[in-house]
Protein backbone atom coordinates (compact mmCIF):
# COMPACT_ATOMS: atom_id res chain seq x y z
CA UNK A 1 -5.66 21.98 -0.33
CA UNK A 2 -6.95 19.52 2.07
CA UNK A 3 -9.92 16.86 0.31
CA UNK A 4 -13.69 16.90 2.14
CA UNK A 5 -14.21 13.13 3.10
CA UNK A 6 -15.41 11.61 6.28
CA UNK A 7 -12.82 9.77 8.23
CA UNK A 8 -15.21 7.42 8.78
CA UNK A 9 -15.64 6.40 5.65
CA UNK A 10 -12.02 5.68 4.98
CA UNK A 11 -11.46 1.78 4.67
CA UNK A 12 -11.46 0.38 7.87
CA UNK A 13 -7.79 0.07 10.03
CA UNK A 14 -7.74 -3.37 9.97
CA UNK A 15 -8.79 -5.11 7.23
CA UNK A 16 -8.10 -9.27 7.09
CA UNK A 17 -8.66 -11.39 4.11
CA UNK A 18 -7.60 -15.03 3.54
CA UNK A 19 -5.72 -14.64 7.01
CA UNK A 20 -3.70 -11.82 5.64
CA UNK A 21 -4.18 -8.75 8.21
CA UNK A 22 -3.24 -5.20 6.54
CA UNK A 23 -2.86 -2.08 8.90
CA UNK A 24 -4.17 1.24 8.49
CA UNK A 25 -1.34 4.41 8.98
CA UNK A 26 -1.90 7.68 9.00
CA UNK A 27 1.55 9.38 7.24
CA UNK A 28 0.24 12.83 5.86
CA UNK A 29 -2.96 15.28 6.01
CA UNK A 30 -4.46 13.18 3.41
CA UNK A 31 -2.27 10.21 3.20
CA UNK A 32 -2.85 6.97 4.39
CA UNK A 33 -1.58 3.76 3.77
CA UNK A 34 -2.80 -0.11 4.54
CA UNK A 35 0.81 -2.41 5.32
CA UNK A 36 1.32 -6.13 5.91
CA UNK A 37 4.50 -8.31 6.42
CA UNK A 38 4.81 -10.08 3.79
CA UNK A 39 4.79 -14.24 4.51
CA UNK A 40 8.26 -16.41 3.89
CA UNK A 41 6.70 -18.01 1.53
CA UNK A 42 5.31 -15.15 -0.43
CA UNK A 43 9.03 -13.98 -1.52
CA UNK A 44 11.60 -16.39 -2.84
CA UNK A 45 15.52 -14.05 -1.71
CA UNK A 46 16.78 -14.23 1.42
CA UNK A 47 16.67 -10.79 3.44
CA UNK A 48 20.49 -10.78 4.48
CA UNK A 49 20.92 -10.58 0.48
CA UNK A 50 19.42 -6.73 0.58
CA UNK A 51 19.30 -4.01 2.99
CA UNK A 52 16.06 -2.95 3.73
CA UNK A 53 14.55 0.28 3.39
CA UNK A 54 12.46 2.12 5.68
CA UNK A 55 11.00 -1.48 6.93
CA UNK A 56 12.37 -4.23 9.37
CA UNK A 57 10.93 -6.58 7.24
CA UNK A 58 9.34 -7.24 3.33
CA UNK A 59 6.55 -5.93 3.29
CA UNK A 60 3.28 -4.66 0.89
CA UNK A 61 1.58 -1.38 1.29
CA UNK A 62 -1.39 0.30 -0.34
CA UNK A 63 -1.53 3.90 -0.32
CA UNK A 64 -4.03 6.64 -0.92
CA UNK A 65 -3.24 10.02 -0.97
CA UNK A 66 -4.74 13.24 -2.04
CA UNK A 67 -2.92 15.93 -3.98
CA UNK A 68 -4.33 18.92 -5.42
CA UNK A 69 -7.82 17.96 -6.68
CA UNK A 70 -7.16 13.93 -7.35
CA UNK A 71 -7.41 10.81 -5.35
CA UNK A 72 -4.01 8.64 -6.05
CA UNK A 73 -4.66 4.88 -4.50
CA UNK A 74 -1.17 2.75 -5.35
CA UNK A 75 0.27 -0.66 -4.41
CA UNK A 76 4.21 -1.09 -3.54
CA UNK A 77 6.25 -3.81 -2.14
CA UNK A 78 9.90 -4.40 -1.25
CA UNK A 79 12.26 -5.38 -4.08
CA UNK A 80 14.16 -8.91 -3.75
CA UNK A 81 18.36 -8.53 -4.72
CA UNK A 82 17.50 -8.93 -8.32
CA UNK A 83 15.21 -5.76 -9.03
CA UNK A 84 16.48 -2.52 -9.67
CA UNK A 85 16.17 -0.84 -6.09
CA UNK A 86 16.19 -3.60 -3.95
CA UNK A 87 15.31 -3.47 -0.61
CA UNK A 88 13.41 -0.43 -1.42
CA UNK A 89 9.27 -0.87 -1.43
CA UNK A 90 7.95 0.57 -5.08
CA UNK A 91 5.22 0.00 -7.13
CA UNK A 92 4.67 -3.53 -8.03
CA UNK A 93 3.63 -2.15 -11.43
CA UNK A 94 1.31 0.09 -13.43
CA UNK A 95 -1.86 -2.26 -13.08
CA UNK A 96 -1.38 -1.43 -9.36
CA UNK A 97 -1.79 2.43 -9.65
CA UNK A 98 -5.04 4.57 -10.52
CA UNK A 99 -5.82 8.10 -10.47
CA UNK A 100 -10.01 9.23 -9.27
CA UNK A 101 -11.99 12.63 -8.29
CA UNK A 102 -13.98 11.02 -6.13
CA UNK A 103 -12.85 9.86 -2.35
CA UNK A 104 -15.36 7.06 -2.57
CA UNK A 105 -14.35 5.83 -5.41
CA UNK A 106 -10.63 6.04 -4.21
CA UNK A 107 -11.89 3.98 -1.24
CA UNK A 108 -13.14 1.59 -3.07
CA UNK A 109 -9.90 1.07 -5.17
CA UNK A 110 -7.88 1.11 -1.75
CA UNK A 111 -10.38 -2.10 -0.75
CA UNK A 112 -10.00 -3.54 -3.94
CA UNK A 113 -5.98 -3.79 -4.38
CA UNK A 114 -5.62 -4.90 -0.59
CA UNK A 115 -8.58 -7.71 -1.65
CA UNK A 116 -6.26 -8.30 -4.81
CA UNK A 117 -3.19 -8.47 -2.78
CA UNK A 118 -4.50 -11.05 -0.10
């Protein structure tokens, strides 16, 4: 079942705060995720220590998604060597992860975590 929103009211594909520039990506129907490299000093492993998954670099990512009749709006980034997947980019942790009806309301939460994150 695809979700009634406007496109245009998704958050906007850029979005910069306190220099840190997130991109918007469009990965499913009604998936999208925000994504920024994450800066040197932001992390404190070195990247030859892990392999990286599915990214170049570290990186954080927001994600909304629709499925079924919910809005799920999520923040993830990659694991140093001395988490339990590392190299892989999960959810940072359950504070980071909320479940809405309503798409604007999921925007908003998508706004808020990149806003948190920056």
């Amino acid at each position: 079942m695809s979700a009634e929103y406007a496109e245009e009211d998704l958050p906007e594909e850029t979005i910069v705060i306190n220099g840190r520039s997130w991109q918007r990506e469009h990965f499913d129907t009604d998936g999208y995720q925000w994504v920024r490299e994450l800066d040197d000093s932001e992390y404190d492993w070195d990247c030859s220590e892990v392999n990286l998954v599915g990214t170049d670099v570290p990186i954080q990512v927001v994600s909304l998604q629709h499925r079924g009749s919910q809005w799920y709006v999520e923040a993830a980034e990659t694991a140093g060597p001395d988490y339990h997947r590392p190299g892989f980019t999960e959810l940072i942790g359950s504070e980071y992860h909320t479940t809405v009806d309503e798409a604007e309301a999921a925007f908003d939460e998508v706004r808020s975590l990149v806003k948190r994150l920056s």
